[in-house]
Protein backbone atom coordinates (compact mmCIF):
# COMPACT_ATOMS: atom_id res chain seq x y z
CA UNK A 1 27.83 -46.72 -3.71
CA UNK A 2 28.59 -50.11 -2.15
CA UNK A 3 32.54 -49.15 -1.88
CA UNK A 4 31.51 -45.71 -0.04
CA UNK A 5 29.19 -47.27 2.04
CA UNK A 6 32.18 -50.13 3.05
CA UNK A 7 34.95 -47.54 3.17
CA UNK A 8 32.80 -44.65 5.29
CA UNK A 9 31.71 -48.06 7.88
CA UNK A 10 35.49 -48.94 7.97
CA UNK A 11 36.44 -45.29 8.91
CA UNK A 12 33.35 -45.20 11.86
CA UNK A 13 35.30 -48.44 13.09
CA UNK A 14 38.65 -47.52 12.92
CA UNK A 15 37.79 -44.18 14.63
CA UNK A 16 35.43 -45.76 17.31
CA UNK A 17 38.73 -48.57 17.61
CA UNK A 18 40.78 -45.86 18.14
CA UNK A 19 38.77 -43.94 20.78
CA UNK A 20 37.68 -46.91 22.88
CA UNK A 21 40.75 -49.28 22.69
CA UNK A 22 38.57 -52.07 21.51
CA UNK A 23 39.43 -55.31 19.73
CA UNK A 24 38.78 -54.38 15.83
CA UNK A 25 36.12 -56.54 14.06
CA UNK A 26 38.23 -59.02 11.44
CA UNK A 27 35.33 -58.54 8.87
CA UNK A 28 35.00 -54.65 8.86
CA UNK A 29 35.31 -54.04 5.22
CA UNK A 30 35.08 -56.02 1.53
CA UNK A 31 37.25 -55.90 -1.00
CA UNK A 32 37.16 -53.49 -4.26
CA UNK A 33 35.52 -55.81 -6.57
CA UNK A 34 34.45 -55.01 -10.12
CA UNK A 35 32.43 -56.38 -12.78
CA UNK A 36 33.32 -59.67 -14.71
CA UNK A 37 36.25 -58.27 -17.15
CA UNK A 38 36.50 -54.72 -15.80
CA UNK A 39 39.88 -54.14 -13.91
CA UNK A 40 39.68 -50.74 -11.56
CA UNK A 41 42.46 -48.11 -12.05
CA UNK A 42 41.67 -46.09 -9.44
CA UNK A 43 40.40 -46.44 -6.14
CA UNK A 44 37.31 -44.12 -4.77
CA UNK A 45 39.58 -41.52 -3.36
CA UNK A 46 41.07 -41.67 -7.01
CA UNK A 47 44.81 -43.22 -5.96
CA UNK A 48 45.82 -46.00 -8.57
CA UNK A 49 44.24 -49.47 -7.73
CA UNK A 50 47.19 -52.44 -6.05
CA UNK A 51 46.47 -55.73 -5.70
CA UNK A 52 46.86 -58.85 -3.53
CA UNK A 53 46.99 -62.36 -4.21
CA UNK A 54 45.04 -65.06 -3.23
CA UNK A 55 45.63 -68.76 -3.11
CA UNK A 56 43.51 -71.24 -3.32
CA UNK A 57 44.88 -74.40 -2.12
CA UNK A 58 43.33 -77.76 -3.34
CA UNK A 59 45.56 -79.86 -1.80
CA UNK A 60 48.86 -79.98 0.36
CA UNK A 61 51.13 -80.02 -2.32
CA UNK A 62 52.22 -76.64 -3.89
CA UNK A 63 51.16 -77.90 -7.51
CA UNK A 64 47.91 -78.31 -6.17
CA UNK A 65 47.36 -74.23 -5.46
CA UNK A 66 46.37 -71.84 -7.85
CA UNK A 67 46.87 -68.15 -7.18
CA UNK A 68 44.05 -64.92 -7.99
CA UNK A 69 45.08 -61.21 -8.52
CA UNK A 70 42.65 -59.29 -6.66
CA UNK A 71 42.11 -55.48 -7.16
CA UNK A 72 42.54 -53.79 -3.43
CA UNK A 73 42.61 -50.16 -2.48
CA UNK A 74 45.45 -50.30 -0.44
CA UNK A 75 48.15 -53.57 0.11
CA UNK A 76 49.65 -52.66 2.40
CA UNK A 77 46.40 -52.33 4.80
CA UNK A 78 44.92 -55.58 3.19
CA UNK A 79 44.82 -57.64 6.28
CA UNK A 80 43.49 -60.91 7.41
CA UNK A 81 40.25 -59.80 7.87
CA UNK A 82 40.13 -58.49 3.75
CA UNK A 83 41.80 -61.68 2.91
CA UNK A 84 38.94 -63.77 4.42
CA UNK A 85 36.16 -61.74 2.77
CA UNK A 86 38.07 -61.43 -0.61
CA UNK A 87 38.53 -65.22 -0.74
CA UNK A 88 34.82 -65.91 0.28
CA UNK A 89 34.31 -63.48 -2.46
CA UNK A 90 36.60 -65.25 -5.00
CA UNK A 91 35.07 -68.56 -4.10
CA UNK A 92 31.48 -68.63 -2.97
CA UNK A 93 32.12 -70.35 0.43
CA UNK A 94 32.30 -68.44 3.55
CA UNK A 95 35.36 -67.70 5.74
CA UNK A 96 33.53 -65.34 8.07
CA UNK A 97 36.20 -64.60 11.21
CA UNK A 98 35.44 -63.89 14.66
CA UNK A 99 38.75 -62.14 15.20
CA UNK A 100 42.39 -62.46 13.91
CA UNK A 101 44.58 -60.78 16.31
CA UNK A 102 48.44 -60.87 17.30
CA UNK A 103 49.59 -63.01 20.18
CA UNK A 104 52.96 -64.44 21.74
CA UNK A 105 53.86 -60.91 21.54
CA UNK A 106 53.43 -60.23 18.22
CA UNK A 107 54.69 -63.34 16.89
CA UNK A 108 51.31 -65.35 16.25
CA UNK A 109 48.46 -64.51 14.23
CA UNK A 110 45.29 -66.01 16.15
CA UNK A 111 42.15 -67.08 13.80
CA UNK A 112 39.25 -67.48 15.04
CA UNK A 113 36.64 -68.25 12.37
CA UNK A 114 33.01 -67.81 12.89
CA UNK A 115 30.08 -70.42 13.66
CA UNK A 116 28.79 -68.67 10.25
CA UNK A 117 31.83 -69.74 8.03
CA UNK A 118 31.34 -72.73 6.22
CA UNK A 119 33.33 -74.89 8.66
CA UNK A 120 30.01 -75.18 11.06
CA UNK A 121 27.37 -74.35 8.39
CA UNK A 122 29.07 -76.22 5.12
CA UNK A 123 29.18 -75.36 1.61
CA UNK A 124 26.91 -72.98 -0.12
CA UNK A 125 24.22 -74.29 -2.29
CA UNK A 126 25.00 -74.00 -5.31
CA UNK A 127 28.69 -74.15 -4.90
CA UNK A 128 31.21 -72.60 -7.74
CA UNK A 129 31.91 -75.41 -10.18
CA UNK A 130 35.48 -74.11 -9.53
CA UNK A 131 35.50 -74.29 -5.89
CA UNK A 132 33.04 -77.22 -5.66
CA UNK A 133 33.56 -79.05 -1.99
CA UNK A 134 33.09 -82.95 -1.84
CA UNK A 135 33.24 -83.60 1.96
CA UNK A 136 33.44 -81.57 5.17
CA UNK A 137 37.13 -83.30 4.62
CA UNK A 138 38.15 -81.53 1.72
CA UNK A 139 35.92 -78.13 2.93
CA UNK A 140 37.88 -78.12 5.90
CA UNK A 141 41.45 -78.52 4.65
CA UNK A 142 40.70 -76.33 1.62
CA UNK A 143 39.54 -73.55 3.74
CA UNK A 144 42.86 -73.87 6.32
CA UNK A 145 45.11 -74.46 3.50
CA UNK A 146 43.22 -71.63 1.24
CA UNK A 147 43.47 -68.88 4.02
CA UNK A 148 46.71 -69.84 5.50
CA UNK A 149 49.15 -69.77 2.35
CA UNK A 150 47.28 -66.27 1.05
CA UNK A 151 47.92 -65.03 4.63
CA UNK A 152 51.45 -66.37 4.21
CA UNK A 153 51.56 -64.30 0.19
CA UNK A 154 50.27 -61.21 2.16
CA UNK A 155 51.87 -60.75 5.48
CA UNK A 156 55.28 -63.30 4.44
CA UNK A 157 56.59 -63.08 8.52
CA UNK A 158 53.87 -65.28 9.62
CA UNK A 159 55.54 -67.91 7.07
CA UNK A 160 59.09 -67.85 8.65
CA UNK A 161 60.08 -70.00 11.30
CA UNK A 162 59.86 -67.27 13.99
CA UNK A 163 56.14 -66.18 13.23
CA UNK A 164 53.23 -68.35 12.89
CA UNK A 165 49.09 -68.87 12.58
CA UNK A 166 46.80 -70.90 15.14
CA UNK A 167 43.56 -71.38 13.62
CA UNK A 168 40.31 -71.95 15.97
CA UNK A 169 36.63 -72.11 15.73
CA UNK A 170 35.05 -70.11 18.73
CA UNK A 171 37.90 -70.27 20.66
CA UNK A 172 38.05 -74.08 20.26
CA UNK A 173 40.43 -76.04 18.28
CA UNK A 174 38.96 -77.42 14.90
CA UNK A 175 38.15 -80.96 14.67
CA UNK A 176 37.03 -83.18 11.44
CA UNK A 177 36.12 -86.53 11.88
CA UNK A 178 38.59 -88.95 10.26
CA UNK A 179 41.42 -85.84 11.32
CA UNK A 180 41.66 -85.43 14.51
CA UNK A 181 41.93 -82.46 16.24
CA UNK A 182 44.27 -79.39 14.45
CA UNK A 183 47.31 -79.70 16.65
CA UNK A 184 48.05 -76.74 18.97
CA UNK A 185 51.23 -75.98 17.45
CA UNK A 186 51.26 -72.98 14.48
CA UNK A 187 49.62 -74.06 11.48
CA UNK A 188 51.94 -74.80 8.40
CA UNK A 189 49.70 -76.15 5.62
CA UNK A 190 47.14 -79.67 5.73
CA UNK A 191 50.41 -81.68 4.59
CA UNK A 192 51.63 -80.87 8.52
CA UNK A 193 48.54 -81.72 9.84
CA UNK A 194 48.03 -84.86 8.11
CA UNK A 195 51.46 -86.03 8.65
């Protein structure tokens, strides 16, 4: 009941979208989830399930990620905005989005996270053992670094050297104390931030 309920809201969006010319909401629909050991074959509208990978990036290094198959109804429609609510999904700790739109003609992705991610409002309590956050330092970077690279598994242009991802919080760059300020340059993983 919850998919129909997501997939009928996503429809009413895309159609009012459509109609108005509107900026589309980056959090308009979940992901198909299922039950602890159930995998879906088939999505409401009974096509075969796909699936999309996240990452989950623990530190800068590439040995430091660890990737998650995650049922979706459609890949190729799995944008940024699914990404950020699978992996909030997947690990407890919010990546809520005000927008994620194209800019610089189509070459940059623009994230804009949400003063209700866990940036401004911090881990949940309790957090996943898996996914458990330290600092507002390791939050931070985890949550960049997390969002970025399965961004990067799911839409590969925005990892070439042409194509990039600016990352902001209300329109203003992020800032951790101890870090700095996220450079305004496009965003290639916390190892290029941290120099």
């Amino acid at each position: 009941m919850k998919r129909l309920i997501a997939l009928l809201l996503a429809g009413m969006l895309l159609l009012a979208f459509a109609a108005c010319g509107e900026k589309e909401d980056a959090n308009i629909t979940e992901p198909e989830t299922t039950l602890a050991g159930e995998e879906p074959t088939e999505t409401t509208t009974g096509a075969p399930m796909q699936s999309a990978t996240l990452v989950a990036a623990f530190g800068p290094d590439e040995e430091s990620r660890k990737t998650y198959e995650v049922p979706v109804a459609d890949a190729d429609n799995f944008g940024v905005g699914e990404i950020a609510n699978a992996l909030t999904e997947l690990t407890g700790i919010s990546f809520a989005l005000e927008s994620a739109l194209p800019g610089g003609g189509m070459s940059l992705l623009m994230v804009d996270f949400s003063s209700e991610s866990a940036l401004v409002v911090g881990p949940p309590e309790p957090q996943k053992e898996e996914f458990h956050m330290f600092d507002r330092e390791s939050l931070v970077l985890f949550m960049l670094d997390s969002l970025y690279f399965s961004i990067v598994e799911n839409l590969p242009i925005f990892g070439d050297e042409r194509h990039g991802v600016y990352f902001t919080l209300n329109g203003e760059a992020i800032s951790v104390e101890g870090l700095g300020e996220l450079p305004d340059e496009p965003y290639k993983g916390s190892g290029f931030w941290l120099g």
